[in-house]
PDB file of N, CA and C in Angstrom:
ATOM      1  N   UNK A   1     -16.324 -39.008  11.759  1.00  0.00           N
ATOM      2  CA  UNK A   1     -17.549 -38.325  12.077  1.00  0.00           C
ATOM      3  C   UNK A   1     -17.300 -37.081  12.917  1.00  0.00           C
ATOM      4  N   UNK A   2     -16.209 -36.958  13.621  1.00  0.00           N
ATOM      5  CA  UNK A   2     -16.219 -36.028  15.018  1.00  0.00           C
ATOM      6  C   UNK A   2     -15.651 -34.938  14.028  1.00  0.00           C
ATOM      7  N   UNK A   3     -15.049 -35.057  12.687  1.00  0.00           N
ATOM      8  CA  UNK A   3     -14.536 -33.574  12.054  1.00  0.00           C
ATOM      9  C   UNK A   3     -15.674 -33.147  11.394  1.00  0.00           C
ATOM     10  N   UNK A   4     -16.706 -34.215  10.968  1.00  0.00           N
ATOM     11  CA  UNK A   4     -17.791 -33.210  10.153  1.00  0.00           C
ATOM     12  C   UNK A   4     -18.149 -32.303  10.978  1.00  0.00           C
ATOM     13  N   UNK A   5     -18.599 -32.601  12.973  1.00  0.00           N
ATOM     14  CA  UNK A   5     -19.221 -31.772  13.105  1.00  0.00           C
ATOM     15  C   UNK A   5     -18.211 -30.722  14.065  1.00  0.00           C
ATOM     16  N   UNK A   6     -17.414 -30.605  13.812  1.00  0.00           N
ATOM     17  CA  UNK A   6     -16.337 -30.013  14.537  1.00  0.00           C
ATOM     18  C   UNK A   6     -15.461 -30.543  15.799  1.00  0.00           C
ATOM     19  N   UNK A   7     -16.186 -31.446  16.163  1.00  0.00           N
ATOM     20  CA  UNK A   7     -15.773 -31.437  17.594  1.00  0.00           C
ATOM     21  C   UNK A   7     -13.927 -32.168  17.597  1.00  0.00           C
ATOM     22  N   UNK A   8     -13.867 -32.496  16.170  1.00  0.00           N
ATOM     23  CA  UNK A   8     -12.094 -32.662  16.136  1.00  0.00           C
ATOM     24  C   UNK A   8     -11.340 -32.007  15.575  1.00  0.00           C
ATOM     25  N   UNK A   9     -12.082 -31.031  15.250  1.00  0.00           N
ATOM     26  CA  UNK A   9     -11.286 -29.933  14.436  1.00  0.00           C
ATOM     27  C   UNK A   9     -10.054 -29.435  15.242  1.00  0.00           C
ATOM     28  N   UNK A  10      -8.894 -29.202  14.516  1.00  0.00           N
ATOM     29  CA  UNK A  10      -7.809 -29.078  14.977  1.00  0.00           C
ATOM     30  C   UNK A  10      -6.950 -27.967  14.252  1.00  0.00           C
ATOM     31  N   UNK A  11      -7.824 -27.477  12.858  1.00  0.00           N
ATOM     32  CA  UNK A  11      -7.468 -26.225  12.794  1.00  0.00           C
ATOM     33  C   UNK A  11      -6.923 -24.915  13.710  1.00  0.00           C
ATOM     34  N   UNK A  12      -5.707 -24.169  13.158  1.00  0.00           N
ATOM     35  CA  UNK A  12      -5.251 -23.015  14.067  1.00  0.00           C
ATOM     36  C   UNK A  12      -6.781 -21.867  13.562  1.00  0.00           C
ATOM     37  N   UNK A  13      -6.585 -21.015  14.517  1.00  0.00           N
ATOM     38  CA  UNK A  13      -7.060 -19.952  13.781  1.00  0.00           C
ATOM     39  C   UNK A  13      -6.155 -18.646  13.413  1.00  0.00           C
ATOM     40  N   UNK A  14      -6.335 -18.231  12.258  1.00  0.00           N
ATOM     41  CA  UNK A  14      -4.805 -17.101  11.979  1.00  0.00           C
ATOM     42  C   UNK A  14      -4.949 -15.863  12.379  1.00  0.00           C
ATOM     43  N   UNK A  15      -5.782 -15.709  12.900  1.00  0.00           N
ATOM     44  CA  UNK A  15      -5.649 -14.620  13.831  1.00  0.00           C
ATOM     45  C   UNK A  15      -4.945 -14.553  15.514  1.00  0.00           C
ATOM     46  N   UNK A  16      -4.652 -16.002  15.798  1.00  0.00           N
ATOM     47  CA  UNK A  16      -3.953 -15.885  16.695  1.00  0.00           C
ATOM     48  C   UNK A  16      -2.701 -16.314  16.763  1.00  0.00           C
ATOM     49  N   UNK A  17      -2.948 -16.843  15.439  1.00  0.00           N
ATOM     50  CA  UNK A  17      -1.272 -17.317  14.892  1.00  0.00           C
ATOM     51  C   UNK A  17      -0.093 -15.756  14.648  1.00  0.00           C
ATOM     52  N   UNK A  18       0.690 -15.831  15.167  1.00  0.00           N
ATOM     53  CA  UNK A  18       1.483 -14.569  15.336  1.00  0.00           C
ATOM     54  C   UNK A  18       2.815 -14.974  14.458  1.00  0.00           C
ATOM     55  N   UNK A  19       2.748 -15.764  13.592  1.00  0.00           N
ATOM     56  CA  UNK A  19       4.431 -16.370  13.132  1.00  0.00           C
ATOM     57  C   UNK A  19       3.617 -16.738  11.625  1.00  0.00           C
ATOM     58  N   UNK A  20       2.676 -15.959  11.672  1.00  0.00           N
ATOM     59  CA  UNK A  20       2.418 -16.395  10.100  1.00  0.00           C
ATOM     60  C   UNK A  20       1.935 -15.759   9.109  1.00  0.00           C
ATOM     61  N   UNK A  21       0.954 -16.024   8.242  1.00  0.00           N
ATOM     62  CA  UNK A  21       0.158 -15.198   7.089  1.00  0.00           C
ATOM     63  C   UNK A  21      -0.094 -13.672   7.821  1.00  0.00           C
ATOM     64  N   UNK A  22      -1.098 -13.982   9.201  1.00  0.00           N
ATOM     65  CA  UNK A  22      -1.330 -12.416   9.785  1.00  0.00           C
ATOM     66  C   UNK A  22       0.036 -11.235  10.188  1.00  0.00           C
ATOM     67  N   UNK A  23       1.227 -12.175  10.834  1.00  0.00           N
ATOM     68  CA  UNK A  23       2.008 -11.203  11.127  1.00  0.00           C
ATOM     69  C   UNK A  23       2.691 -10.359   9.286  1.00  0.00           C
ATOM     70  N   UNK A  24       2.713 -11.631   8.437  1.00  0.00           N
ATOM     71  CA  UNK A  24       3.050 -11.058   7.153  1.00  0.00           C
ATOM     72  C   UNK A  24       2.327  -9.521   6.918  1.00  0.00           C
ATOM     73  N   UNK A  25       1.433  -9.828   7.202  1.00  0.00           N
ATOM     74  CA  UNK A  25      -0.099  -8.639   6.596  1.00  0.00           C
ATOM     75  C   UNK A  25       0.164  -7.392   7.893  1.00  0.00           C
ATOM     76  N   UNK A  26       0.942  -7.441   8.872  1.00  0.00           N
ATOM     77  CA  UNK A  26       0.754  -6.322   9.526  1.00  0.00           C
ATOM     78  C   UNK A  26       2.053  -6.097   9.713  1.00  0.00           C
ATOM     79  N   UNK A  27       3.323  -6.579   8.950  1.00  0.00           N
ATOM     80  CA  UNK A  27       4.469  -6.283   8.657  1.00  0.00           C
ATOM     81  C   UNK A  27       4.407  -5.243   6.998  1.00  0.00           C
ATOM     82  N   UNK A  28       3.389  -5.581   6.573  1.00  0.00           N
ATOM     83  CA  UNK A  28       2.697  -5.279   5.360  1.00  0.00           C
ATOM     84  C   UNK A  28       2.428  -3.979   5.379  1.00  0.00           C
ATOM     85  N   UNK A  29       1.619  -3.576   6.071  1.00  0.00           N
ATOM     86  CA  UNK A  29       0.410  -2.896   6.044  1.00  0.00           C
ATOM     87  C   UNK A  29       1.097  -1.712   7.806  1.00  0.00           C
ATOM     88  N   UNK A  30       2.155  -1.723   7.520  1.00  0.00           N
ATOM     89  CA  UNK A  30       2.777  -0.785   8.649  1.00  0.00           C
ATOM     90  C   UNK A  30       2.453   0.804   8.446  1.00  0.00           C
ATOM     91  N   UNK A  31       1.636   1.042   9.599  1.00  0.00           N
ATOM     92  CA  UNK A  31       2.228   2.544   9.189  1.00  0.00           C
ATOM     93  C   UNK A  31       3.015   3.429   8.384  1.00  0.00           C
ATOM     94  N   UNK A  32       4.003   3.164   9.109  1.00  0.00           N
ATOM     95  CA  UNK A  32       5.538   4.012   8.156  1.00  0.00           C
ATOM     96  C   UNK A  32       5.381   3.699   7.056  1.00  0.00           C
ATOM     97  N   UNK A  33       5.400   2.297   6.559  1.00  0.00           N
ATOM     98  CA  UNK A  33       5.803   2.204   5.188  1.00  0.00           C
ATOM     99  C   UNK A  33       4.763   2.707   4.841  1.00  0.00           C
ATOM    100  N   UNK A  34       2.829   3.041   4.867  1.00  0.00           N
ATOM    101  CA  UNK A  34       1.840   3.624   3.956  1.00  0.00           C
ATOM    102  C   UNK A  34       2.249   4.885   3.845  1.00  0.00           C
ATOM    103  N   UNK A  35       2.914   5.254   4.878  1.00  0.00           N
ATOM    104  CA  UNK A  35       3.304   6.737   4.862  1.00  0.00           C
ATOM    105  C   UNK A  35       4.295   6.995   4.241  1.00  0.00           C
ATOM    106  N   UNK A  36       5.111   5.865   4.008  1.00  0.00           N
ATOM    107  CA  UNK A  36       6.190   6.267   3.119  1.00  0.00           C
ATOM    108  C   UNK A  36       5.743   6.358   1.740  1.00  0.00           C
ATOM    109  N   UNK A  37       5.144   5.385   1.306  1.00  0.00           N
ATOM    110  CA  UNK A  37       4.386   5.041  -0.049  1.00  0.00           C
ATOM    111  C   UNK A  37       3.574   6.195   0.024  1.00  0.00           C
ATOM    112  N   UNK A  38       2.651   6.472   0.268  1.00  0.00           N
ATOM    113  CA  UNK A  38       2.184   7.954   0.191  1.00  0.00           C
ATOM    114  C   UNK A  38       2.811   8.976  -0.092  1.00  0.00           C
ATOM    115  N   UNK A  39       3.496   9.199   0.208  1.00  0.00           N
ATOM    116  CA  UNK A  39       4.720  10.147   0.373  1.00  0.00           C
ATOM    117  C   UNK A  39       5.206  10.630  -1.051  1.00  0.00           C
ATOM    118  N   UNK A  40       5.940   9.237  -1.085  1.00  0.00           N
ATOM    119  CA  UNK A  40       6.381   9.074  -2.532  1.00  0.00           C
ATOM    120  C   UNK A  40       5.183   9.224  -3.967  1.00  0.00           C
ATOM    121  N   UNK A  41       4.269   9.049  -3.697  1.00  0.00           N
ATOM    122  CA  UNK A  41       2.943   8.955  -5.042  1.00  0.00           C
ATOM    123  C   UNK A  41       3.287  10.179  -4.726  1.00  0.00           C
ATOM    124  N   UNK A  42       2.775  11.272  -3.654  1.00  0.00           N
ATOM    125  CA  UNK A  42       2.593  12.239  -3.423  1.00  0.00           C
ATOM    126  C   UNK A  42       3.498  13.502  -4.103  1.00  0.00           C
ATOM    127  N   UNK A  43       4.554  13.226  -4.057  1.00  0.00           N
ATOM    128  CA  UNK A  43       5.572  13.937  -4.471  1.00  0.00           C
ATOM    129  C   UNK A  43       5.966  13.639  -6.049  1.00  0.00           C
ATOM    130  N   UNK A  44       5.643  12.318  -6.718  1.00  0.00           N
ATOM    131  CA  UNK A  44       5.294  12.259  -7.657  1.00  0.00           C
ATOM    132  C   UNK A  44       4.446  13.118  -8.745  1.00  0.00           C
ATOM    133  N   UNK A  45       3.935  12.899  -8.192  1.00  0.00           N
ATOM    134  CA  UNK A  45       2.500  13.670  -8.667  1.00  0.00           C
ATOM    135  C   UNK A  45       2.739  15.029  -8.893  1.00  0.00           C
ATOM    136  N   UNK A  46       3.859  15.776  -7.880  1.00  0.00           N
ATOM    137  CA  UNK A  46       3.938  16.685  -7.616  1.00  0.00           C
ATOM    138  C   UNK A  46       4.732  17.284  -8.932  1.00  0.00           C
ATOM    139  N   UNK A  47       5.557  16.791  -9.107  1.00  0.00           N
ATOM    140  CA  UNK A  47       7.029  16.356  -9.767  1.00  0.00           C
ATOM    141  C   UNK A  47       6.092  16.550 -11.446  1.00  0.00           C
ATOM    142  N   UNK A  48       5.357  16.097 -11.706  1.00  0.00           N
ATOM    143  CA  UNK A  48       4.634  15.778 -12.774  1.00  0.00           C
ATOM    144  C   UNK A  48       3.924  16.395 -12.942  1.00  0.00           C
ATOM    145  N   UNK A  49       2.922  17.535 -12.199  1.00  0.00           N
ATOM    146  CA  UNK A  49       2.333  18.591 -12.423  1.00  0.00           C
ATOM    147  C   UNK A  49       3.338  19.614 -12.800  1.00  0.00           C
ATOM    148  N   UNK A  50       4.780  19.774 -11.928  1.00  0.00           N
ATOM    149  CA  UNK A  50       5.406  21.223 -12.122  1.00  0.00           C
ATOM    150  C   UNK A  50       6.144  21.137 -13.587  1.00  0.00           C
ATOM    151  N   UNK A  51       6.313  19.655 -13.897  1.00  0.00           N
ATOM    152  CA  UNK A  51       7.147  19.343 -15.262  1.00  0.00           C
ATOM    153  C   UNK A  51       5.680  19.926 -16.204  1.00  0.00           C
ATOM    154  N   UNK A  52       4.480  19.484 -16.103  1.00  0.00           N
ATOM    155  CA  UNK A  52       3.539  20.056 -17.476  1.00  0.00           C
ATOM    156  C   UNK A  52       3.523  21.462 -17.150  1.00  0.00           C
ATOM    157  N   UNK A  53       3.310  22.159 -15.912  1.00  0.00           N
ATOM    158  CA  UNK A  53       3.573  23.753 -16.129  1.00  0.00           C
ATOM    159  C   UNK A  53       4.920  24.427 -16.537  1.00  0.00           C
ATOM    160  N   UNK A  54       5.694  24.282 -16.164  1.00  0.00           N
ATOM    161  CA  UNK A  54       6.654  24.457 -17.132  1.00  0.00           C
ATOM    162  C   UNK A  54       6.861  24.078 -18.634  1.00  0.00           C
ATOM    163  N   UNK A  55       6.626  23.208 -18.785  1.00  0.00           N
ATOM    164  CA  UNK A  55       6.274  22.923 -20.632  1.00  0.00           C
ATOM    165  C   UNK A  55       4.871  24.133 -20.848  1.00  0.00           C
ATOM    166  N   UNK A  56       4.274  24.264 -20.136  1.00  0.00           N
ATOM    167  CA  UNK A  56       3.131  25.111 -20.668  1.00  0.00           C
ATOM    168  C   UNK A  56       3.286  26.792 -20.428  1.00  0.00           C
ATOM    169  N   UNK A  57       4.566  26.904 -19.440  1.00  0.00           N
ATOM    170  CA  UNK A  57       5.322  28.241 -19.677  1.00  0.00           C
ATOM    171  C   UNK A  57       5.821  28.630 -20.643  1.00  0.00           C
ATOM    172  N   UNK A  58       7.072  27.570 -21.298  1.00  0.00           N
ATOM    173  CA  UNK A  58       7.766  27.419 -22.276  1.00  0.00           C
ATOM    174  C   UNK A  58       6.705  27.705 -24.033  1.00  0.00           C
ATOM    175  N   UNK A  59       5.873  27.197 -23.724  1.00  0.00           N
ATOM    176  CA  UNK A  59       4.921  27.230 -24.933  1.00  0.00           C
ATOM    177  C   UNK A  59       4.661  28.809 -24.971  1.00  0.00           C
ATOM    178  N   UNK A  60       4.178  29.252 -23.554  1.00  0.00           N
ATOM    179  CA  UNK A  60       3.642  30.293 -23.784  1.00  0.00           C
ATOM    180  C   UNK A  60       4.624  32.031 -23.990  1.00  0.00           C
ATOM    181  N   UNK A  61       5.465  31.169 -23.325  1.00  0.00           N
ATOM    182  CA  UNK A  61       6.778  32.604 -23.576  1.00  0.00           C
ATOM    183  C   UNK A  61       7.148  32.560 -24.943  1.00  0.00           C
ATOM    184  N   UNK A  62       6.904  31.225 -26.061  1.00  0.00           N
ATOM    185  CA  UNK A  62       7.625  31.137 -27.426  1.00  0.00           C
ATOM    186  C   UNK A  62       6.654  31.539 -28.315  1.00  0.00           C
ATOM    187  N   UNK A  63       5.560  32.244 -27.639  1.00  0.00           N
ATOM    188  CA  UNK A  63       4.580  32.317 -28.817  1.00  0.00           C
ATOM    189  C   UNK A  63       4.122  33.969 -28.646  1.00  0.00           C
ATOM    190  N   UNK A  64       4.940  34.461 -27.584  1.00  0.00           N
ATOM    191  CA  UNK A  64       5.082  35.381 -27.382  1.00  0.00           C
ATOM    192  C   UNK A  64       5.734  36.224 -28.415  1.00  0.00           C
TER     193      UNK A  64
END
């Protein structure tokens, strides 16, 4: 009876658990690494725009 209404509840709560699921998620979710990951899309992207302008140079100097 005392767990229906809480009063034996013995659950952690994971937010104060520091050795577990939460520290995973803010080992996760670090700064650096979003910034690294950013970084990288970023420069991607970059990488992949200058490759279609150049193909679209190439087109346009051959039709010249």
């Amino acid at each position: 009876m005392k767990q229906l209404f809480g009063k034996g509840n013995t659950k952690k709560d994971p937010t104060k658990e520091q050795g577990g699921f939460v520290a995973e998620l803010k080992e996760t979710f670090n700064k650096e690494k979003i910034y690294r990951a950013k970084w990288v899309w970023y420069h991607t992207i970059l990488a992949g725009e200058l490759f279609l302008i150049i193909i679209l140079l190439i087109a346009i100097l051959a039709k010249i």
